[in-house]
Protein backbone atom coordinates (compact mmCIF):
# COMPACT_ATOMS: atom_id res chain seq x y z
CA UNK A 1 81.77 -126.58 80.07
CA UNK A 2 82.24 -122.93 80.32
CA UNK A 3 80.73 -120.70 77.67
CA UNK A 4 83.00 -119.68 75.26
CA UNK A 5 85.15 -122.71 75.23
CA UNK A 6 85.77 -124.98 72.52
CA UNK A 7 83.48 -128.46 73.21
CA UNK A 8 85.13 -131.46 73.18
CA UNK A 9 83.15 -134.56 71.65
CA UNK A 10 85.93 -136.82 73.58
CA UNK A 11 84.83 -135.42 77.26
CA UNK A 12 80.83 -135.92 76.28
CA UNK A 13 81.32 -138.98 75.62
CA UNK A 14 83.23 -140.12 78.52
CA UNK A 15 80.72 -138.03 80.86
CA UNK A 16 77.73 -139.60 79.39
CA UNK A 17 78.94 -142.89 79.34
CA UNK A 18 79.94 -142.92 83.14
CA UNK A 19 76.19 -141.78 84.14
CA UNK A 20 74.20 -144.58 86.25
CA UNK A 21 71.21 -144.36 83.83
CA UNK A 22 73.07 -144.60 80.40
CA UNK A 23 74.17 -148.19 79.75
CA UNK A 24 75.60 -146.39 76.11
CA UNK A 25 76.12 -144.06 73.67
CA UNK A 26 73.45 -144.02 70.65
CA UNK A 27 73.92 -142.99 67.10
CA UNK A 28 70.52 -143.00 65.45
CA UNK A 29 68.21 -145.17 63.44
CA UNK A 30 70.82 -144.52 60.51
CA UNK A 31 74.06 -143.36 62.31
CA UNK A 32 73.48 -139.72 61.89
CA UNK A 33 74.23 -138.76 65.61
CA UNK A 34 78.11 -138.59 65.20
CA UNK A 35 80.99 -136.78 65.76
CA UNK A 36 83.58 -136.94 62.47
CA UNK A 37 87.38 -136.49 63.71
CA UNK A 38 90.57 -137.11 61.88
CA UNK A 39 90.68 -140.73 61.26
CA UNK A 40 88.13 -141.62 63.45
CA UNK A 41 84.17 -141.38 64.47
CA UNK A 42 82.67 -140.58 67.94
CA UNK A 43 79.26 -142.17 67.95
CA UNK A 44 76.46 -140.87 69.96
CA UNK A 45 77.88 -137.12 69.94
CA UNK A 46 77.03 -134.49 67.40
CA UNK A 47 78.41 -130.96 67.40
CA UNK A 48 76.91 -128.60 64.86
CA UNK A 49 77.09 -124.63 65.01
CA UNK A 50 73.19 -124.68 66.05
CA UNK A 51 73.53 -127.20 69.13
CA UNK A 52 74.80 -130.63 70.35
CA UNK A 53 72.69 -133.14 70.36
CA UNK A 54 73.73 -136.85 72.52
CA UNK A 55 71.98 -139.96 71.61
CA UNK A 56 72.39 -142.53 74.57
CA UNK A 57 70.73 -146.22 75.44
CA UNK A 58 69.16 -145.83 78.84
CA UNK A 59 69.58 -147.94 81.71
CA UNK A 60 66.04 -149.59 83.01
CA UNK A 61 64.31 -148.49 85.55
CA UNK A 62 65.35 -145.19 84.94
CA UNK A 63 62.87 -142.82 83.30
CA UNK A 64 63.20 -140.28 80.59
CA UNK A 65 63.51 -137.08 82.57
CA UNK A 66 66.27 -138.65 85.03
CA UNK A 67 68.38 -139.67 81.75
CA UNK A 68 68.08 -136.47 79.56
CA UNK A 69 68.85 -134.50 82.84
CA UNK A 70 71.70 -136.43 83.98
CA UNK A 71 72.75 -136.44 80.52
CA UNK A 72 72.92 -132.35 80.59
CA UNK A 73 74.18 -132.36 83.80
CA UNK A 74 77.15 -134.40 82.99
CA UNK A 75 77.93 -132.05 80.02
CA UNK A 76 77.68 -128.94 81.86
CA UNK A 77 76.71 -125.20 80.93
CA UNK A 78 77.32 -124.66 77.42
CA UNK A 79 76.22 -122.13 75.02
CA UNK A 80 74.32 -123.90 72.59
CA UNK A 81 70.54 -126.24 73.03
CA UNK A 82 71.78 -129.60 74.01
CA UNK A 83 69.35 -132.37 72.55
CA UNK A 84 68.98 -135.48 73.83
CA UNK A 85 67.91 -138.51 71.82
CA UNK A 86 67.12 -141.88 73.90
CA UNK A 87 67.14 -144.34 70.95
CA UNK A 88 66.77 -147.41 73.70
CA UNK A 89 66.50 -148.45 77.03
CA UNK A 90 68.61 -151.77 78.06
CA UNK A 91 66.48 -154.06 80.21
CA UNK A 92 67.05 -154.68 83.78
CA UNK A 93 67.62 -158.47 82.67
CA UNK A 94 69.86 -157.89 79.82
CA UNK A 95 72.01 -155.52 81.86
CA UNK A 96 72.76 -157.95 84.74
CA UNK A 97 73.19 -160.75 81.93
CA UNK A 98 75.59 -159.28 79.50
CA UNK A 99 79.53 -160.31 80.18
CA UNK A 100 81.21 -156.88 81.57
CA UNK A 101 84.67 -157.49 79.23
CA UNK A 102 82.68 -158.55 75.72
CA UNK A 103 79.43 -156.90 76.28
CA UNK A 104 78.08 -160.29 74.89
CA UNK A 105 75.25 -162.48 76.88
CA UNK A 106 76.87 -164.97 79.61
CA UNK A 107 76.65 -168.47 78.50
């Protein structure tokens, strides 16, 4: 993102969520890290006046410098201190055992 220009919570997210070493977007112990739009809530992303700050489930065996830089990478130059919160890290095993269209463990 250029500086200057409005951020969109929409475009983090989908930028995030497409990274190798995010299996998801994260919203806190308590749900705080969240975006509130008309009529709806984008979890994982939230945009304050003093910075953004993107809470994400990492992807094993990735480690927690190659996730919060990817993560910043993916959003791009902006002009306000991008935080990144890794509230978990999905497990090689549960990643190759969860069900692509439900998200649910295969039987």
């Amino acid at each position: 993102m250029t500086p200057g220009v409005e951020i969109d919570a929409d475009r983090i997210a989908l930028a995030v969520t497409a990274l190798p070493h995010v299996a998801g977007l994260h919203s806190g112990r308590f749900g705080e890290i969240a975006t509130l739009l008309p009529g709806r809530r984008i979890a994982g992303v939230r945009i304050r006046p003093g910075g953004i700050t993107i809470g994400v489930t990492g992807r094993y065996p990735a480690t927690v410098t190659e996730i919060g830089d990817g993560v910043r990478a993916a959003i791009g130059p902006v002009d306000h201190p991008v935080h990144v919160h890794i509230g978990d890290v999905a497990p090689a095993a549960a990643i190759a055992c969860l069900d692509t269209t439900s998200g649910l463990p295969r039987p």
